[in-house]
N, C-alpha and C. Protein backbone atom coordinates (compact mmCIF):
# COMPACT_ATOMS: atom_id res chain seq x y z
N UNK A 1 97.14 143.65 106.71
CA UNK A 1 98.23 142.94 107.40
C UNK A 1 98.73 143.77 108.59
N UNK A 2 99.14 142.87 109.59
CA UNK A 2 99.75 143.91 110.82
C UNK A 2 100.85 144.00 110.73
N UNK A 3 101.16 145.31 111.51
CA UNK A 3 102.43 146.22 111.15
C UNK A 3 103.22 145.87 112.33
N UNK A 4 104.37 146.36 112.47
CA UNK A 4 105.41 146.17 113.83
C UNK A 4 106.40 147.07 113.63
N UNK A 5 106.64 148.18 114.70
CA UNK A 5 107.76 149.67 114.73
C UNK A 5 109.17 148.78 115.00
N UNK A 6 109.87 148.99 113.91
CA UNK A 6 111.12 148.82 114.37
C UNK A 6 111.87 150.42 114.21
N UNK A 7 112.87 150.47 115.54
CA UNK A 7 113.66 151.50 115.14
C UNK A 7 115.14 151.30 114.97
N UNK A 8 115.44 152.21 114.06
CA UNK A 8 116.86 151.93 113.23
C UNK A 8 117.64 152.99 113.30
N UNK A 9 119.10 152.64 113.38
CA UNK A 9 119.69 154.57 113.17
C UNK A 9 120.95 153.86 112.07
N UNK A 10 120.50 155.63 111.28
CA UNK A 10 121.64 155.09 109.91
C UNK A 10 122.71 155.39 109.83
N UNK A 11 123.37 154.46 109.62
CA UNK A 11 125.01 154.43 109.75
C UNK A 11 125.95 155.26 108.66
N UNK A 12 126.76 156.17 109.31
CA UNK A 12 127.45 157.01 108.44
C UNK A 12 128.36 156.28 107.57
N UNK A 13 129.48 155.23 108.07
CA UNK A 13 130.13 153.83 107.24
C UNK A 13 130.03 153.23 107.06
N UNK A 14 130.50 152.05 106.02
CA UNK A 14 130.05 150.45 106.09
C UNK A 14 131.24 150.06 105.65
N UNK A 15 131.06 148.61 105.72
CA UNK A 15 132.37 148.15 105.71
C UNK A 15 132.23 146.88 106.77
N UNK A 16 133.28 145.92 106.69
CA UNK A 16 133.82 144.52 107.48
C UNK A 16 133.33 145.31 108.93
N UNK A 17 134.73 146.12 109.02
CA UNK A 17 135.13 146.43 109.90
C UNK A 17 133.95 147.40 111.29
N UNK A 18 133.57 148.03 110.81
CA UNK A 18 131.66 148.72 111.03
C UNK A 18 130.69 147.73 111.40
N UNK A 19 130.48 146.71 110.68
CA UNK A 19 129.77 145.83 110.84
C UNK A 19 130.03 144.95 112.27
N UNK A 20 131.13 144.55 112.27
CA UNK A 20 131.70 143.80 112.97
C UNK A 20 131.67 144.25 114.40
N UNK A 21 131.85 145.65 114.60
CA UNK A 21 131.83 146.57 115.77
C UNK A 21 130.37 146.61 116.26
N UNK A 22 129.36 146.81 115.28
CA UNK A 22 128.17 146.99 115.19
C UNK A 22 127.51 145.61 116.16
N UNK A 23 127.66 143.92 115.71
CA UNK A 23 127.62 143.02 116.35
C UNK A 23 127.62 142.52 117.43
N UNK A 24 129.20 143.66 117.67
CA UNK A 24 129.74 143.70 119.12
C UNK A 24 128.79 144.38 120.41
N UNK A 25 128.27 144.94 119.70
CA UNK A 25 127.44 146.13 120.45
C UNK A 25 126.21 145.74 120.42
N UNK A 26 125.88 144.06 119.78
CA UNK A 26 124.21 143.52 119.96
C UNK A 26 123.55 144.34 118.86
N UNK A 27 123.85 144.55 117.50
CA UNK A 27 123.05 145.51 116.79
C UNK A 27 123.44 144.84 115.49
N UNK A 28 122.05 144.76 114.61
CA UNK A 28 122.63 144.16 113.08
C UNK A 28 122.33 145.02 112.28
N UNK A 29 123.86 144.91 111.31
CA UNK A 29 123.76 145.62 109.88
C UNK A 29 122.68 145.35 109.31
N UNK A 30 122.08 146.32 108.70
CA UNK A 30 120.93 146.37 107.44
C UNK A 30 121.24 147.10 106.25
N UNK A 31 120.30 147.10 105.48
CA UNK A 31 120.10 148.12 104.69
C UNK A 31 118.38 147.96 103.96
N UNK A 32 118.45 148.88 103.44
CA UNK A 32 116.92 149.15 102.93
C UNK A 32 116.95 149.61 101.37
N UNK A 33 116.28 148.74 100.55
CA UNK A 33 116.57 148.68 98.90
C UNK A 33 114.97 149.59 98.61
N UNK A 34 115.08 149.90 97.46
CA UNK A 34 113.70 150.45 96.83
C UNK A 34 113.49 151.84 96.64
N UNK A 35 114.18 152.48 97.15
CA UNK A 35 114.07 154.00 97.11
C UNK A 35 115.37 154.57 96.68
N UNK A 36 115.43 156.19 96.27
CA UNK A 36 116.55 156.37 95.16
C UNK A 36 117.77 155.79 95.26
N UNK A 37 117.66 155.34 96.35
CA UNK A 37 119.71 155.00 96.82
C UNK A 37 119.68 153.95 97.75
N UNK A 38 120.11 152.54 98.42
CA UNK A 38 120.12 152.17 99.38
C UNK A 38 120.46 153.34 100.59
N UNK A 39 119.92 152.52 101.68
CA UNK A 39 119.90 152.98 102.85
C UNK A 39 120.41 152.33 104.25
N UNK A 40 122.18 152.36 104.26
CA UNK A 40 122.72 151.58 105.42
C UNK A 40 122.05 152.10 106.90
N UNK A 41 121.63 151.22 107.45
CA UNK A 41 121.53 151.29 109.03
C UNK A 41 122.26 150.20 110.30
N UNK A 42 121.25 150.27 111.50
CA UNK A 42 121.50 149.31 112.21
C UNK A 42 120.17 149.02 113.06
N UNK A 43 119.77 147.83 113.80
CA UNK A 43 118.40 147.77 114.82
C UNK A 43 119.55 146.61 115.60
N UNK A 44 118.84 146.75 116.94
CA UNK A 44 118.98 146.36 117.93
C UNK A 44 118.40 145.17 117.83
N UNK A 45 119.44 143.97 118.19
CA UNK A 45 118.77 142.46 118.05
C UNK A 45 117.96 142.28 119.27
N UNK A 46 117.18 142.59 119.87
CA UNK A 46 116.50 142.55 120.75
C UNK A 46 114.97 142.95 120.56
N UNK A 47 115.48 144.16 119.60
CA UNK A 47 114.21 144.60 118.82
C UNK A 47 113.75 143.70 117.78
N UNK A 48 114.50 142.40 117.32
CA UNK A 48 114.16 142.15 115.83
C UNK A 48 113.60 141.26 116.08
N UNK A 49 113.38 140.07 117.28
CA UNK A 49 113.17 138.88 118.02
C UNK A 49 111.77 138.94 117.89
N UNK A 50 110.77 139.79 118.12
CA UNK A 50 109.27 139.74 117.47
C UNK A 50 109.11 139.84 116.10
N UNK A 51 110.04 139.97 115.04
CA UNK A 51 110.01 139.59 113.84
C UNK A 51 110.33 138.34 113.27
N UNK A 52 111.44 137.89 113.82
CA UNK A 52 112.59 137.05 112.97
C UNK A 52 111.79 135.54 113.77
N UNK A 53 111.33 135.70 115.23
CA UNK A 53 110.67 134.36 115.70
C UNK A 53 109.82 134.10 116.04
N UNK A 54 109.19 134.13 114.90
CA UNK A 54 107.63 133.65 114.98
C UNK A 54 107.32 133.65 113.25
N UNK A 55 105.88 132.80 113.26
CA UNK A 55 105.79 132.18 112.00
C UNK A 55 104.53 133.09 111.09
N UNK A 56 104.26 134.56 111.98
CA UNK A 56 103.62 135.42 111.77
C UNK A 56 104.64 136.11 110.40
N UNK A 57 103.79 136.75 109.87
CA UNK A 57 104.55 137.72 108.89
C UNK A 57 104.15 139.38 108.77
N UNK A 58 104.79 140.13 109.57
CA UNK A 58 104.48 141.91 109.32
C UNK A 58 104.85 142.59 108.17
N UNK A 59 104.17 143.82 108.09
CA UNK A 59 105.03 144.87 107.81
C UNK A 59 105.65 145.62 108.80
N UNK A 60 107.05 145.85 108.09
CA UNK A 60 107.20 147.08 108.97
C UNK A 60 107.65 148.48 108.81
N UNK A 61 107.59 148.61 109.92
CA UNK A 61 106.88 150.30 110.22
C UNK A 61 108.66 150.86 110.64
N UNK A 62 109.42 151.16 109.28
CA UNK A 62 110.64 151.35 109.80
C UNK A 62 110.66 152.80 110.09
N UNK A 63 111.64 152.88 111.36
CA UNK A 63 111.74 154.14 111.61
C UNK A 63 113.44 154.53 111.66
N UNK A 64 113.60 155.65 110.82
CA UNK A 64 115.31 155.62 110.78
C UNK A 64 115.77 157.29 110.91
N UNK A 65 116.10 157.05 112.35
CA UNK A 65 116.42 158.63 112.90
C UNK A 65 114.75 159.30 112.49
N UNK A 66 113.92 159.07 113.00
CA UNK A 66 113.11 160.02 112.96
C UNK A 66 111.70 159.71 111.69
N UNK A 67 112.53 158.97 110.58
CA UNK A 67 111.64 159.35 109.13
C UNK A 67 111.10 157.61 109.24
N UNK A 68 109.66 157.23 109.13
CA UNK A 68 109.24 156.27 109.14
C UNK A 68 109.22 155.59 107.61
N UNK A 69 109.21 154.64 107.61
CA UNK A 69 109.13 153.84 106.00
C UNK A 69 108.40 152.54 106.47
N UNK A 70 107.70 152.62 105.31
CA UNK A 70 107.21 151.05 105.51
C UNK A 70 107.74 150.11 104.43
N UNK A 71 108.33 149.30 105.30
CA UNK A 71 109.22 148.06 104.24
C UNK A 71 108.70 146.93 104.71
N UNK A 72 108.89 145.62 104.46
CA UNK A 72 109.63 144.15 104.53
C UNK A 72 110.48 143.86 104.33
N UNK A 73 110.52 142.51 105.27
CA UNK A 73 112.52 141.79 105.42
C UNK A 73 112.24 141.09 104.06
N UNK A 74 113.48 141.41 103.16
CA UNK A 74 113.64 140.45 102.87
C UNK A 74 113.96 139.19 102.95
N UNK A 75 115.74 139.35 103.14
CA UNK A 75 116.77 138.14 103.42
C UNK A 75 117.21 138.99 104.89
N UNK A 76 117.56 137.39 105.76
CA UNK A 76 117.84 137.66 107.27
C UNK A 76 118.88 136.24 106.93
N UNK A 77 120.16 136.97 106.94
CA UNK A 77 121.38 136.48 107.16
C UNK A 77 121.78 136.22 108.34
N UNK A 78 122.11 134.52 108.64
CA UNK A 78 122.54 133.99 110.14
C UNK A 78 123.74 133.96 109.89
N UNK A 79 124.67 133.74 111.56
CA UNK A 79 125.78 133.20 111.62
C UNK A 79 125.89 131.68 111.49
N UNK A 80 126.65 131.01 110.93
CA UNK A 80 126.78 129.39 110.35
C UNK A 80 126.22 128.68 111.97
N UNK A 81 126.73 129.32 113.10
CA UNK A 81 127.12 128.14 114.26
C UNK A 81 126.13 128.78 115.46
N UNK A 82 126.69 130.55 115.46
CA UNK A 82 125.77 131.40 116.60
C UNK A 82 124.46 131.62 116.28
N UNK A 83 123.81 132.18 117.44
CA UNK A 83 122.43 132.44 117.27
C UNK A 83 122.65 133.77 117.44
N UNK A 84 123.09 134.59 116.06
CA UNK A 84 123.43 135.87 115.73
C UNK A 84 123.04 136.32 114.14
N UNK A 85 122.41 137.20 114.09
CA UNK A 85 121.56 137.95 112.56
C UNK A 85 123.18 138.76 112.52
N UNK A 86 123.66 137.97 111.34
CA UNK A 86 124.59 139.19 110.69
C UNK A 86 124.50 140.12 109.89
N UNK A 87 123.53 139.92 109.38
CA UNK A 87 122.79 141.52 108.02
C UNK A 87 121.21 141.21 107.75
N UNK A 88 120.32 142.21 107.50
CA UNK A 88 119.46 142.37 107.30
C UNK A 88 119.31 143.15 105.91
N UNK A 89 118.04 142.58 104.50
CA UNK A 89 117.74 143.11 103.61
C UNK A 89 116.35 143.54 103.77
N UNK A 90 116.10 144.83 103.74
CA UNK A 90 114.47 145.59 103.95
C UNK A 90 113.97 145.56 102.52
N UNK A 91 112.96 146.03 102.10
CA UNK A 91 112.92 146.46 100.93
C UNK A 91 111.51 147.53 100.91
N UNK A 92 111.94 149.11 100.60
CA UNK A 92 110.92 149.55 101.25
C UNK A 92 109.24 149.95 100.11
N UNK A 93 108.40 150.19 100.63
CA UNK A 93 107.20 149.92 99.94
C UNK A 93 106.36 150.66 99.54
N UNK A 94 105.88 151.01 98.24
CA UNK A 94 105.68 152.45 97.64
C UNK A 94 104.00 151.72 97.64
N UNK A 95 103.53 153.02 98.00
CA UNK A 95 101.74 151.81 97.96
C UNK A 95 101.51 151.94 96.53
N UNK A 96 101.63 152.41 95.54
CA UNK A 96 100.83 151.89 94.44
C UNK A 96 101.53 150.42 93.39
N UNK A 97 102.38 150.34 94.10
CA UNK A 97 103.14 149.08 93.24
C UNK A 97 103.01 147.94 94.47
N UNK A 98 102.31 146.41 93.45
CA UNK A 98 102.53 145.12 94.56
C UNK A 98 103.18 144.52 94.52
N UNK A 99 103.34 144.47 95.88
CA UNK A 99 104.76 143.40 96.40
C UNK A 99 104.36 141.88 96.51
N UNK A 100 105.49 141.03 96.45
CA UNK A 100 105.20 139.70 96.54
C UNK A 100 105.96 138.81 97.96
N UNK A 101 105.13 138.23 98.46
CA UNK A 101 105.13 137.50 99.59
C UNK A 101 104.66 136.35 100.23
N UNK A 102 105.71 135.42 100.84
CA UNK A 102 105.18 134.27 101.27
C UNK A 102 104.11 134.60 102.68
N UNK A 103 102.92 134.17 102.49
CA UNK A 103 101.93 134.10 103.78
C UNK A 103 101.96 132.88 104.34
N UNK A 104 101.72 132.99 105.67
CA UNK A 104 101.58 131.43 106.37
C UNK A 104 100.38 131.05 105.93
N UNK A 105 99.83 129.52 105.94
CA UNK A 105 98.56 128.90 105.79
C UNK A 105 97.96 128.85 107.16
N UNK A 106 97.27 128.60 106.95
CA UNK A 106 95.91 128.37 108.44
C UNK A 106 95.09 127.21 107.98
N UNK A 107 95.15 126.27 108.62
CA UNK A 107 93.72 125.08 108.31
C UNK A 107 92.70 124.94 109.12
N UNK A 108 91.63 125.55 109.11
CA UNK A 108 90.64 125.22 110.11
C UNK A 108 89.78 124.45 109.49
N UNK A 109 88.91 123.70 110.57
CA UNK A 109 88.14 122.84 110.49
C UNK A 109 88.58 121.34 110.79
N UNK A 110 87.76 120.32 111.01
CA UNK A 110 87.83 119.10 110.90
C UNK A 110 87.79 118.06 110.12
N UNK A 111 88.69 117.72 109.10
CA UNK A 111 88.22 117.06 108.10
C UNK A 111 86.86 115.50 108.20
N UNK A 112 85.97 115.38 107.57
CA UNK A 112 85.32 113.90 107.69
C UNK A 112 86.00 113.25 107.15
N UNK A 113 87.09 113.30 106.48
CA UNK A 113 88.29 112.03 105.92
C UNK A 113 88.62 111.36 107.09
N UNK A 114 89.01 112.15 108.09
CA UNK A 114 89.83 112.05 109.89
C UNK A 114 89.05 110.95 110.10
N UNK A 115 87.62 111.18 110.34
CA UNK A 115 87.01 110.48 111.47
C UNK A 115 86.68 108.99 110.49
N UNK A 116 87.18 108.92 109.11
CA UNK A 116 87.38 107.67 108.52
C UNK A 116 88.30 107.14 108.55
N UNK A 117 89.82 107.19 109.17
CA UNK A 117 90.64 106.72 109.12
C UNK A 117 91.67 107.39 108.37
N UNK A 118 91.50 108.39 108.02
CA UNK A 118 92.30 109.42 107.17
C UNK A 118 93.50 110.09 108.06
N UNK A 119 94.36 110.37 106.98
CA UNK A 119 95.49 111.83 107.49
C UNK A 119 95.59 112.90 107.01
N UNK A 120 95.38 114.34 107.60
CA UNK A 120 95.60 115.14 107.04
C UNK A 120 96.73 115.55 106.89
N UNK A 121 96.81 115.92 105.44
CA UNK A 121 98.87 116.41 105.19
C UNK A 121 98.78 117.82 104.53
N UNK A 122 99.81 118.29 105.55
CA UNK A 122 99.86 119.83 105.27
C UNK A 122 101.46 119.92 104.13
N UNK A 123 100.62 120.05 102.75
CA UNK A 123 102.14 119.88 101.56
C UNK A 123 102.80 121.53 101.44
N UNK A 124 102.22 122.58 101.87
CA UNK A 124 102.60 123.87 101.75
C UNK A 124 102.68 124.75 102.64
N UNK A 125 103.42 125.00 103.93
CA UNK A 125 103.14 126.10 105.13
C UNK A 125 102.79 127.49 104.96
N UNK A 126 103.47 127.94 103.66
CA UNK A 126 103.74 128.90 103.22
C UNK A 126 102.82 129.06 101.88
N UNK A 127 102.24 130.57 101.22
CA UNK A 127 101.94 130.76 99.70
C UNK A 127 102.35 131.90 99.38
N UNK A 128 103.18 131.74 98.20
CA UNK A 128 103.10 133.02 97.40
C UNK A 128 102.54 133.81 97.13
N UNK A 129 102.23 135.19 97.59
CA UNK A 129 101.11 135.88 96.65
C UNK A 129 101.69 137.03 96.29
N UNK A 130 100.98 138.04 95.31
CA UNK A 130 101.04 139.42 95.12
C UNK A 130 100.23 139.74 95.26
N UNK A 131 100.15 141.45 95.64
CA UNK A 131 99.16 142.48 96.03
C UNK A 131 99.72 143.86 96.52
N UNK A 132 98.74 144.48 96.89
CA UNK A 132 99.47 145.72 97.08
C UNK A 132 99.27 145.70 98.59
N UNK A 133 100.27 146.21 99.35
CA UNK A 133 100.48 145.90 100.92
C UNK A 133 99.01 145.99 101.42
N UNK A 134 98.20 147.13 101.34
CA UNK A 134 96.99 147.35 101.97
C UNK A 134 96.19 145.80 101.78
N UNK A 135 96.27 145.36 100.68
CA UNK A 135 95.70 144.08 100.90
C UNK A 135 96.08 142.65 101.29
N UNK A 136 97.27 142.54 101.58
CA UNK A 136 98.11 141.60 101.93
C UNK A 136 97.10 140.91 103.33
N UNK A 137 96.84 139.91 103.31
CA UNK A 137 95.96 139.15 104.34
C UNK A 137 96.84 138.37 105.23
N UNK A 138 96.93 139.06 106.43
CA UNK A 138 97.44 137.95 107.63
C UNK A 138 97.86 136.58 107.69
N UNK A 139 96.90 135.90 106.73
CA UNK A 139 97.00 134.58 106.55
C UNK A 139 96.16 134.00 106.04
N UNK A 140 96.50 132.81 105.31
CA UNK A 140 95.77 132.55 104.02
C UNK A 140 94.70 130.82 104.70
N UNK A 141 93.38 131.56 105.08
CA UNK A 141 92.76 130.03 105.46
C UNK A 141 91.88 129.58 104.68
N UNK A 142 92.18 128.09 104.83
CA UNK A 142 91.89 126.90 104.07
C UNK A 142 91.29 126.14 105.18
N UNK A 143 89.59 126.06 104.73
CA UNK A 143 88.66 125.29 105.21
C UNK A 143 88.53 123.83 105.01
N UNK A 144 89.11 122.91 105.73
CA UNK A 144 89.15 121.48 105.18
C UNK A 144 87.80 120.23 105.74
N UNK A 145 86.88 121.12 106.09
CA UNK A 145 85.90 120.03 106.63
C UNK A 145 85.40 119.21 106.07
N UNK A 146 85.11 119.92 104.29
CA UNK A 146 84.49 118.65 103.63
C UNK A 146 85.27 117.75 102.97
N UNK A 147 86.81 117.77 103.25
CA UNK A 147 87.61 116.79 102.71
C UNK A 147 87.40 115.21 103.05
N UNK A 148 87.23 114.31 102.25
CA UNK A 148 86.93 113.00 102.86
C UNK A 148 88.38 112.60 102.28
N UNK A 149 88.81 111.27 102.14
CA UNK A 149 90.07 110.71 102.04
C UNK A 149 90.32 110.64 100.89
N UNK A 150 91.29 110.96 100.22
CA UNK A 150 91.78 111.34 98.68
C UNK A 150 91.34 112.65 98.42
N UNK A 151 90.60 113.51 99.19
CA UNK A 151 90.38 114.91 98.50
C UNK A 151 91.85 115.65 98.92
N UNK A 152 91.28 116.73 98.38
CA UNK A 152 92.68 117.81 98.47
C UNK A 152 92.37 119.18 98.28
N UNK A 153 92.97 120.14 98.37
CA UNK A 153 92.76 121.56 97.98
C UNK A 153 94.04 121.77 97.30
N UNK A 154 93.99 122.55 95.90
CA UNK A 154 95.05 123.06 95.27
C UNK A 154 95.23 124.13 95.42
N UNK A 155 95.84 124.62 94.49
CA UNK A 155 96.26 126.24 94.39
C UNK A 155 95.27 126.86 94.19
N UNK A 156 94.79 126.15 92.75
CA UNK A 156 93.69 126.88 92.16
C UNK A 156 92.20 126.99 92.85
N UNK A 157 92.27 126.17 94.12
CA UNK A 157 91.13 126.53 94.67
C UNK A 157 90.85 127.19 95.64
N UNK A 158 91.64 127.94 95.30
CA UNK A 158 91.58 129.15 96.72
C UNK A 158 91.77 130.57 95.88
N UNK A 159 90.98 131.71 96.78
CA UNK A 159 90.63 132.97 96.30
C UNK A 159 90.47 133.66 97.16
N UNK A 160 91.30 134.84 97.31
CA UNK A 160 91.06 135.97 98.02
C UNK A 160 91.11 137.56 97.27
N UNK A 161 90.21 138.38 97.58
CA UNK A 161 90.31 139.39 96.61
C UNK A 161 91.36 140.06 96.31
N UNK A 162 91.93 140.85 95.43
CA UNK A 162 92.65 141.68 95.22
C UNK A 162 94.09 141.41 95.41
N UNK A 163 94.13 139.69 95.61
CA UNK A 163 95.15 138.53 96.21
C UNK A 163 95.46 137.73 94.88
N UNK A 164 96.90 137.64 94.40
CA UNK A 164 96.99 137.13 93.46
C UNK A 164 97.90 135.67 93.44
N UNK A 165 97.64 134.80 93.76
CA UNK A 165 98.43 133.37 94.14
C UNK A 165 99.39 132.90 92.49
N UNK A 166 100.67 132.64 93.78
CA UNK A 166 102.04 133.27 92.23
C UNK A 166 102.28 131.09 92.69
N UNK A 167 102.09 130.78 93.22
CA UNK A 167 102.16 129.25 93.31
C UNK A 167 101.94 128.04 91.98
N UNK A 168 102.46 127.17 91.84
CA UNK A 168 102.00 126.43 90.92
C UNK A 168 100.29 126.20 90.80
N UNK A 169 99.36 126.03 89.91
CA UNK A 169 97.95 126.28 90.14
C UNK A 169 97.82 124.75 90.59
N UNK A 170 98.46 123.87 90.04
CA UNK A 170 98.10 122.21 90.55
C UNK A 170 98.93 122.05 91.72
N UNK A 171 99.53 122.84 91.96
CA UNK A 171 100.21 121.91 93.60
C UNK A 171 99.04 122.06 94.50
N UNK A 172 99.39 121.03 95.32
CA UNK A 172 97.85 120.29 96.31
C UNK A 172 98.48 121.26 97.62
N UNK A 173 97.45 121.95 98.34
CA UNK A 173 98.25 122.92 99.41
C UNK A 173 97.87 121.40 100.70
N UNK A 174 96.27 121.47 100.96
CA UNK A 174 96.36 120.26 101.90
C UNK A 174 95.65 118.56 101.05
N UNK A 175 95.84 117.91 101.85
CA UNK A 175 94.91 116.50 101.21
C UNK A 175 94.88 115.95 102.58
N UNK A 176 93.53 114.65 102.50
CA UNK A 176 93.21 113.49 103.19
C UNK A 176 93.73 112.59 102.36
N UNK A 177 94.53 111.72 103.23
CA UNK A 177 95.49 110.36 102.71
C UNK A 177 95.12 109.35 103.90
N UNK A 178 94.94 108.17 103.33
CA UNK A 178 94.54 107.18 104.06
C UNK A 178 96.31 106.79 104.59
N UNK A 179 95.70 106.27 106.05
CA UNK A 179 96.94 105.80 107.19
C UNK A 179 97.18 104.33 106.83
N UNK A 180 98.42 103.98 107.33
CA UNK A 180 99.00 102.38 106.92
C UNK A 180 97.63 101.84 107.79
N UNK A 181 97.22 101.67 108.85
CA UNK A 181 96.67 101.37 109.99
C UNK A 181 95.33 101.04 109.58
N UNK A 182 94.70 101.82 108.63
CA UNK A 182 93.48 102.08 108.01
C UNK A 182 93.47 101.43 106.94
N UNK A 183 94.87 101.11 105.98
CA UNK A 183 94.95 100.72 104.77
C UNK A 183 94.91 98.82 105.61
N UNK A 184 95.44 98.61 106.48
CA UNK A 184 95.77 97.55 106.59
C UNK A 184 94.60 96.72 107.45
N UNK A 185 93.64 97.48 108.00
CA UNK A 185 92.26 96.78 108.47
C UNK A 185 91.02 96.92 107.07
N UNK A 186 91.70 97.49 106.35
CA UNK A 186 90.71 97.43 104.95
C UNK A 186 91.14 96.09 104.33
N UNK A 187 92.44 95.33 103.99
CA UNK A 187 93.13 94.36 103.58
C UNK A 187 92.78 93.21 104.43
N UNK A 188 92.52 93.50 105.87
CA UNK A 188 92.17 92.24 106.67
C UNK A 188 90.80 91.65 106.39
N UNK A 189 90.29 93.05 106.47
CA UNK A 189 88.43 93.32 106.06
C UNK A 189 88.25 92.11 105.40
N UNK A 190 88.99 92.38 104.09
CA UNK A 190 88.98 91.63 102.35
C UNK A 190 89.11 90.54 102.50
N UNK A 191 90.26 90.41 103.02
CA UNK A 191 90.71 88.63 102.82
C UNK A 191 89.65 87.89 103.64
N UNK A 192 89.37 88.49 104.82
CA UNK A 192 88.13 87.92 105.68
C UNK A 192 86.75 86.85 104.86
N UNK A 193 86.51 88.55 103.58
CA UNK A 193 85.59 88.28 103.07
C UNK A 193 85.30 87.33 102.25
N UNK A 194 86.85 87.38 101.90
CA UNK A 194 87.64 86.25 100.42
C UNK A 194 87.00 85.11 101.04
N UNK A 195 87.39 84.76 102.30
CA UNK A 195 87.78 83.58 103.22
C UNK A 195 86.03 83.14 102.92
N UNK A 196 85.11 83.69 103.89
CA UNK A 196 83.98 83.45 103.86
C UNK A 196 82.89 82.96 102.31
N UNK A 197 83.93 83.38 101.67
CA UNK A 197 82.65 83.73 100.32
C UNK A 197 83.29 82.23 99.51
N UNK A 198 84.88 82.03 100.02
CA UNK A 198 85.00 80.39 98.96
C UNK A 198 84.43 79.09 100.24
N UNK A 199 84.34 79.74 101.26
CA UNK A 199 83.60 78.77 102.08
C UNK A 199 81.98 78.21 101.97
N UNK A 200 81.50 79.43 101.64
CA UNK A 200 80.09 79.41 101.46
C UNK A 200 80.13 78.63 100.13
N UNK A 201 81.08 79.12 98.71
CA UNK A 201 80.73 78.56 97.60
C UNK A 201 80.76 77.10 97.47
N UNK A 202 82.05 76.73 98.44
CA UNK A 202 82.18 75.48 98.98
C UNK A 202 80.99 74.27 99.23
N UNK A 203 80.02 75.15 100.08
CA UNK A 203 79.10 74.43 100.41
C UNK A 203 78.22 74.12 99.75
N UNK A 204 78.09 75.10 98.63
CA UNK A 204 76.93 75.12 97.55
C UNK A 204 77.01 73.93 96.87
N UNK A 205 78.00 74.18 96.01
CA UNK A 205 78.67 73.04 95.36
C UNK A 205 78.68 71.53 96.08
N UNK A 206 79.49 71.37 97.26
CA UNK A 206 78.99 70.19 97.76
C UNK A 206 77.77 69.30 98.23
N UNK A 207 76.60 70.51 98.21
CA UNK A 207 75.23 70.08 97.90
C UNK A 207 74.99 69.65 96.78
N UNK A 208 75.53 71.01 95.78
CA UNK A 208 74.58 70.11 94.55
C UNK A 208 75.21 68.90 93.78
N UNK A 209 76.60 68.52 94.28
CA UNK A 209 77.03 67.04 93.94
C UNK A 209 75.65 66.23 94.61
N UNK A 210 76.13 66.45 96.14
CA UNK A 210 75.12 65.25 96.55
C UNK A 210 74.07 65.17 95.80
């Protein structure tokens, strides 16, 4: 997984009042869980904007006064109304123990459901997994070419090594679902056929009276 340097400097107080000053100054409260003691800091919201917007997911490469750690965000606390991060939860990352994390999905390919009149529906953006950071995969892709209409991919059908999927095993991640549009020239199709086939029987019958 790719990494991203944030730098942080740790705050001697905490408190409302610290925080609040901190804000003022374009900088959000944090802290960092996992190691003997929390660890209050602050980063520069300017710095956090390649983390917090975008649908990518890092590690990061914290740096606090000097001493690097590698953590993940946990929780990224907004303001109700502003477009302002009021606290940040890290949590930092010991390599022999795995951590758990939502990955984005990726769908490549073209389904042959599509070119039948199909829709592809994306039911999961996100998957759960565990692992230990070194193996944590960028992103989790799901090949949908041979889906025709009613197929699907679940949980359980997906595998990556050393990748442990914490998801329900039957939830459907993508499927081909037939469109109203498609459902409703299949129904015209029919009745068409209906139409033709009591016409023809029609005729039969009125022969073999005669």
């Amino acid at each position: 997984m790719k990494t991203v340097l944030l730098k942080g400097q740790v705050r001697e107080t905490v408190g409302k009042k610290e925080a609040k000053k901190l804000r003022a100054e374009d900088k959000v409260p944090a802290v960092m869980y996992g190691g003997d003691a929390p660890v209050h800091f602050s980063v520069p919201f300017s710095d956090l904007r390649k983390v917090i917007y975008t649908p990518s997911v890092y590690l990061i490469e914290l740096d606090l006064d000097g001493v690097v750690h590698t953590a993940m965000m946990q929780d990224v606390q907004w303001h109700p109304v502003q477009e302002q991060v009021l606290h940040i939860d890290f949590l930092k990352l010991i390599g022999d123990k795995p951590i758990k994390m939502d990955i984005p999905l990726k769908v490549s390919g073209s389904a042959k459901g599509i070119q039948m009149g199909g829709k592809l529906n994306t039911n999961l953006r996100r998957l759960k997994v565990k692992a230990l950071a070194a193996n944590l995969p960028d992103s989790i892709e799901v090949d949908v070419t041979e889906l025709g209409i009613g197929d699907g991919v679940k949980v359980a059908d997906l595998s990556i090594e050393n990748v442990e999927f914490l998801d329900v095993k039957s939830n459907v991640v993508v499927s081909v679902g037939i469109t109203r549009a498609a459902k409703s020239a299949a129904g015209e199709g029919g009745e068409e056929e209906g139409e033709e086939g009591e016409g023809a029987e029609g005729g039969e019958e009125a022969a073999t009276e005669e």
